[in-house]
Protein backbone atom coordinates (compact mmCIF):
# COMPACT_ATOMS: atom_id res chain seq x y z
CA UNK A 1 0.00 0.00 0.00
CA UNK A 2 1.65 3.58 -1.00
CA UNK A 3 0.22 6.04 1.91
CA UNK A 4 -0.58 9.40 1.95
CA UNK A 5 1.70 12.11 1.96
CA UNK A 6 1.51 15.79 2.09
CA UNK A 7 5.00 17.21 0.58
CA UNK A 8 7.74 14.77 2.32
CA UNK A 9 5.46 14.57 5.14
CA UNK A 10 3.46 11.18 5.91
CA UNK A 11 2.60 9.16 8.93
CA UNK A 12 6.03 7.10 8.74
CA UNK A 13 7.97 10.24 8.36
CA UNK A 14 5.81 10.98 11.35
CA UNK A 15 6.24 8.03 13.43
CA UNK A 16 3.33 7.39 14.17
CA UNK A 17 1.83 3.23 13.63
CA UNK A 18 2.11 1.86 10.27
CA UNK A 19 -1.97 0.59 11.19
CA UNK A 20 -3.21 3.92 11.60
CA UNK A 21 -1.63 5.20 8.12
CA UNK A 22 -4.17 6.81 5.22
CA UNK A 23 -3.92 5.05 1.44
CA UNK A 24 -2.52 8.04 -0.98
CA UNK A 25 -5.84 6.64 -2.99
CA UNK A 26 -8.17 7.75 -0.32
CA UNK A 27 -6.37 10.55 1.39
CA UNK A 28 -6.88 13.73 -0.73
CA UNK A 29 -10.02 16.18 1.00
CA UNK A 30 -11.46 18.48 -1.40
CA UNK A 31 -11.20 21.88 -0.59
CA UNK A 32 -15.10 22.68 -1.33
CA UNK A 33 -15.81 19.87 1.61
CA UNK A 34 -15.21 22.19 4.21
CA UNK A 35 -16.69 25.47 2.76
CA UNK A 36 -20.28 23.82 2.03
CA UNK A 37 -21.81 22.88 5.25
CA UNK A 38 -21.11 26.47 7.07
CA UNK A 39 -20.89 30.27 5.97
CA UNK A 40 -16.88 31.45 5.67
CA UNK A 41 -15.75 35.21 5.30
CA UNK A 42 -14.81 36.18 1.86
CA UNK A 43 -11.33 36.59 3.19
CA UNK A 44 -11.36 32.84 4.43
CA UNK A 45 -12.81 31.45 1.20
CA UNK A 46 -10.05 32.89 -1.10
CA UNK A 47 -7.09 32.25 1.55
CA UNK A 48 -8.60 28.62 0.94
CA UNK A 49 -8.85 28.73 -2.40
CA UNK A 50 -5.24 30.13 -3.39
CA UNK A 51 -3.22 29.82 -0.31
CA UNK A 52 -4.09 26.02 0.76
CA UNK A 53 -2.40 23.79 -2.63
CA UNK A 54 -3.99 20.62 -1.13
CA UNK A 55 -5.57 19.08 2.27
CA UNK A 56 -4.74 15.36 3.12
CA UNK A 57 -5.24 13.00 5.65
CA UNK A 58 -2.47 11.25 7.00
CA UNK A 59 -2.93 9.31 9.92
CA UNK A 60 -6.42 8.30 11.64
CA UNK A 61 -5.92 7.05 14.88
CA UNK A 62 -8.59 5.45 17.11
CA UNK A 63 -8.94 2.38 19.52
CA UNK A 64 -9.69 -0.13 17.05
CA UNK A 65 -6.36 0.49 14.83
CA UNK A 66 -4.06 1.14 17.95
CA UNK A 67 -3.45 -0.11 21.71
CA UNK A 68 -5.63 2.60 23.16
CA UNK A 69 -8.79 2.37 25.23
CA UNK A 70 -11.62 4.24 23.54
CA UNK A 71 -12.07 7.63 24.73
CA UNK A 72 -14.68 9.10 26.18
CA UNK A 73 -14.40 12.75 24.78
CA UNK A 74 -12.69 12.55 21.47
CA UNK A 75 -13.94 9.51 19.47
CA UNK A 76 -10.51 9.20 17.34
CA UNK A 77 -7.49 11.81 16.50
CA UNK A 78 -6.90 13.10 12.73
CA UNK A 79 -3.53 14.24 11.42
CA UNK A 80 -4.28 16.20 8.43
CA UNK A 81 -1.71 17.60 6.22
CA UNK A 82 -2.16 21.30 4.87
CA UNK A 83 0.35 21.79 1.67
CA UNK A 84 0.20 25.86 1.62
CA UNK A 85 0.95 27.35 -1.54
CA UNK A 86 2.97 30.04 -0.74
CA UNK A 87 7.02 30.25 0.28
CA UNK A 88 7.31 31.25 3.83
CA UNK A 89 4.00 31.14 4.52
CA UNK A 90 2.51 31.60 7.70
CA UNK A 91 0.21 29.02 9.95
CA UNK A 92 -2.99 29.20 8.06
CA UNK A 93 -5.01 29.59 11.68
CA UNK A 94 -8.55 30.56 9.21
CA UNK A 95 -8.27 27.43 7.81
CA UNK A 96 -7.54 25.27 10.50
CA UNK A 97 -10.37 26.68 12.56
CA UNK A 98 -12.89 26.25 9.39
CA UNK A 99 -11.76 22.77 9.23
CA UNK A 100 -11.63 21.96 12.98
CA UNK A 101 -14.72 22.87 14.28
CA UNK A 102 -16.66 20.98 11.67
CA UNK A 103 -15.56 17.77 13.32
CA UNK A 104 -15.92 16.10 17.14
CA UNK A 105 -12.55 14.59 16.47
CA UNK A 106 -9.28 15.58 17.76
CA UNK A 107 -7.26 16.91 14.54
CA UNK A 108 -3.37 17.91 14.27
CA UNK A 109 -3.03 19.91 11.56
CA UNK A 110 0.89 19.37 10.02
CA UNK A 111 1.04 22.47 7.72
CA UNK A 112 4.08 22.11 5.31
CA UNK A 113 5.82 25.05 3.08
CA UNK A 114 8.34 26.01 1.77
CA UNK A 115 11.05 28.34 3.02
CA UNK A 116 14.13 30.10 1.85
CA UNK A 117 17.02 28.93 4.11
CA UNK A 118 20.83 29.67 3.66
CA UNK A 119 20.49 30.68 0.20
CA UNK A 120 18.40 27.52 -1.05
CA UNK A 121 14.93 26.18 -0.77
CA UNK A 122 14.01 23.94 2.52
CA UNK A 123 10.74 21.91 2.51
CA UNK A 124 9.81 22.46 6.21
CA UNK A 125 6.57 21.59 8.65
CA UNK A 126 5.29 23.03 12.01
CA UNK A 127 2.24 21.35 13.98
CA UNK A 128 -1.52 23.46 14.55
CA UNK A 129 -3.92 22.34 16.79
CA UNK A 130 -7.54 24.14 18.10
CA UNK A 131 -7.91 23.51 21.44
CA UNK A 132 -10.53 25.37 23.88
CA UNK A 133 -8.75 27.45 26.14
CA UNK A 134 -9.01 26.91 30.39
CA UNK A 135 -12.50 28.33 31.59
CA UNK A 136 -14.80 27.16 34.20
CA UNK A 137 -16.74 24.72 34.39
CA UNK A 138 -20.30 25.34 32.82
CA UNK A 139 -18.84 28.69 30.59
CA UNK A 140 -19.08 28.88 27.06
CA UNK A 141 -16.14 27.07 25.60
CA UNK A 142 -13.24 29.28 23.88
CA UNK A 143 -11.44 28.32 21.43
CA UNK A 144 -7.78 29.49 20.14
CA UNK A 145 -5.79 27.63 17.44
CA UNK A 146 -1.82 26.79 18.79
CA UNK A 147 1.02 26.21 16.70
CA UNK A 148 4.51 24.68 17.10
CA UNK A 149 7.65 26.63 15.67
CA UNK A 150 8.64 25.38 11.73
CA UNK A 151 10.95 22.77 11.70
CA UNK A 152 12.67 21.04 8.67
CA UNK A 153 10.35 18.74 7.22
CA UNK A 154 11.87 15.65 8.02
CA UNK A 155 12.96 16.35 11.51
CA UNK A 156 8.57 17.01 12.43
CA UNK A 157 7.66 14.23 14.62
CA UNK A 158 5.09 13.17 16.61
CA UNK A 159 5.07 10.61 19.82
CA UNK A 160 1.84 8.65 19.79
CA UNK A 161 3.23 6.38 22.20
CA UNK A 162 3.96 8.85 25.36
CA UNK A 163 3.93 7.64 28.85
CA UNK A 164 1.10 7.84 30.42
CA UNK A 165 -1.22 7.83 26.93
CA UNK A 166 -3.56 4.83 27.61
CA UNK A 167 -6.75 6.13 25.76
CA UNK A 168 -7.89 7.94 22.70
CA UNK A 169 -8.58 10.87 25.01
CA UNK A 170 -4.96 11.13 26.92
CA UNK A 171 -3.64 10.69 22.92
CA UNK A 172 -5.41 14.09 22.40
CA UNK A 173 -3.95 15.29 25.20
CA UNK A 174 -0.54 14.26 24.87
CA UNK A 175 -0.26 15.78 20.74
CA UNK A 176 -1.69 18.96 22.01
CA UNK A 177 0.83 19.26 24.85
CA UNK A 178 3.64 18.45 22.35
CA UNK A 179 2.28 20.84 20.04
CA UNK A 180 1.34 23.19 22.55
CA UNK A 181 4.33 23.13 25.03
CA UNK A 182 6.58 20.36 23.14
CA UNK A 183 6.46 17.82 26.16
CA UNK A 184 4.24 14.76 25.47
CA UNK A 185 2.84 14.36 28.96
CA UNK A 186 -0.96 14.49 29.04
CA UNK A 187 -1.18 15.41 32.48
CA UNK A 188 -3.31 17.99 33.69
CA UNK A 189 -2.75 19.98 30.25
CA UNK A 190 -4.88 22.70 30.95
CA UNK A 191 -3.36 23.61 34.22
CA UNK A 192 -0.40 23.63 32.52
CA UNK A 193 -1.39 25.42 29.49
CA UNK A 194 -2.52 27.90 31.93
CA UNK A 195 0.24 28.61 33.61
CA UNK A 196 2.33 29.16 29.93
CA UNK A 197 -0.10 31.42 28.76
CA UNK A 198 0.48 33.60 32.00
CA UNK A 199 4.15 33.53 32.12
CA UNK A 200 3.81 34.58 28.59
CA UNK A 201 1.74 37.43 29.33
CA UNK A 202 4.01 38.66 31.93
CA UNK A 203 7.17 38.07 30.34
CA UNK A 204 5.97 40.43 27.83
CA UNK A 205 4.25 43.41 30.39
CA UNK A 206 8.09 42.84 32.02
CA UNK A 207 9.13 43.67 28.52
CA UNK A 208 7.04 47.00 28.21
CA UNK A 209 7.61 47.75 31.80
CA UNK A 210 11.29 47.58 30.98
CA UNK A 211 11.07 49.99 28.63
CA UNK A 212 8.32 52.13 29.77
CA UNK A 213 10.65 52.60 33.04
CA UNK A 214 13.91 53.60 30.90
CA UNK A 215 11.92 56.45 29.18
CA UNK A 216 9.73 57.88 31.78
CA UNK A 217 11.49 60.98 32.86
CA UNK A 218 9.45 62.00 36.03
CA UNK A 219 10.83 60.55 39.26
CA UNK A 220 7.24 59.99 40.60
CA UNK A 221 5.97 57.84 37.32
CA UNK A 222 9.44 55.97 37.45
CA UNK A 223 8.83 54.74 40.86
CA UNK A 224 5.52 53.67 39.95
CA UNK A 225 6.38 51.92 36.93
CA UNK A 226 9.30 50.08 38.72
CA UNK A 227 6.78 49.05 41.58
CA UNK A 228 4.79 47.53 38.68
CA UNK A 229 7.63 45.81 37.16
CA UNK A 230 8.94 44.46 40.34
CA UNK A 231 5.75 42.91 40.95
CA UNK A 232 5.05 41.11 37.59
CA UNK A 233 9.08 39.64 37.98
CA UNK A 234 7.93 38.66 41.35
CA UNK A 235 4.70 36.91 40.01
CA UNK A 236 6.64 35.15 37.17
CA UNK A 237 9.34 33.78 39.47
CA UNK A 238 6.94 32.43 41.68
CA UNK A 239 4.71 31.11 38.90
CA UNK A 240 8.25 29.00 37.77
CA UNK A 241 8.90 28.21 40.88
């Protein structure tokens, strides 16, 4: 069986099991599949259109064609491979959240371009994932779309096999922490995606504090800026612990 690719990029280049792998015969999506069944902005529908050069599926992964227990929350995890058309392009984030929320399973995106490097031409491939963001309990869901950084093409991996990944749901869990925070545990993910996104956000108010303190010129504002700035360092040390 030849199986699906999407550039240089299949499930074996992946890693992931040989039994979860897509036939190249029945792996090509059409693009008009995603944009029938819901309204898309104009600006979505032609960033589909000329920016996406093909959308295939690479890997399906469930209980039946691996050693997982079924899960209880995502019925089976997609990898889907995004060719974009463009060099350098960027994470098409539209696209994967047009193509995402259509479905109830779990779906890594591998997005592959390609990039000027060093003079030359590199094929290379970074990871996309929608995920709903830490909320309470009995809110309205939120959903952002994470990326991984680009990475040459044949170097993109993807650890199906984590410790700790004994289900179809702690699979999900463990791709979108590698994605997410490149560590394949699936333990308590949104905690821990949590705690990323706010050392993020104060690393960069440190960053404008920084620099808000070496302008101000006023003695009174400087104090209060550095009282600020202090405080967000101390919240992000104790936040790393």
């Amino acid at each position: 069986m030849t199986i699906a690719s999407c550039g240089s990029v299949s499930a074996s280049t992946l890693g992931l099991p040989n039994s979860t792998a897509i036939p190249a015969a029945k792996a090509t999506l059409p693009k008009g599949l995603f944009a029938a069944k819901i309204p898309i902005s104009a600006k979505t529908k032609q960033h589909l259109v000329s920016g996406i050069e093909s959308i295939t599926m690479l890997s399906l992964m469930r209980a039946s064609n691996t050693a997982l227990a079924e899960g209880r929350r995502i019925p089976e995890v997609l990898v889907i491979g995004l060719r974009l058309h463009d060099r350098n392009a960027e994470i098409p984030k539209d696209i994967v959240e047009l193509i995402a929320m259509q479905r109830r399973s779990g779906i890594v995106f591998a997005c592959v371009r390609d990039a000027d490097f060093e003079g030359t031409t590199r094929q290379e491939c970074a990871f996309a994932v929608r995920r709903a963001l830490p909320g309470r309990a009995g809110h309205t869901p939120t959903f952002r779309v994470f990326s991984s950084d680009w990475v040459p093409a044949g170097e993109a991996t993807l650890d199906a096999a984590a410790e700790g990944v004994d289900s179809v749901d702690a699979l999900w869990e463990s791709l979108c922490s590698q994605v997410l925070l490149g560590d394949p545990s699936p333990v308590d993910l949104d905690e821990r995606v949590r705690r990323h996104m706010l050392a993020a956000q104060l690393r960069a108010d440190i960053d404008k504090l920084t620099r808000d303190h070496q302008r101000a010129k006023n003695p009174a504002q400087r104090n209060e800026i550095y009282a600020k700035l202090h405080k967000a360092k101390r919240q992000l040390d104790e936040l790393l612990g």
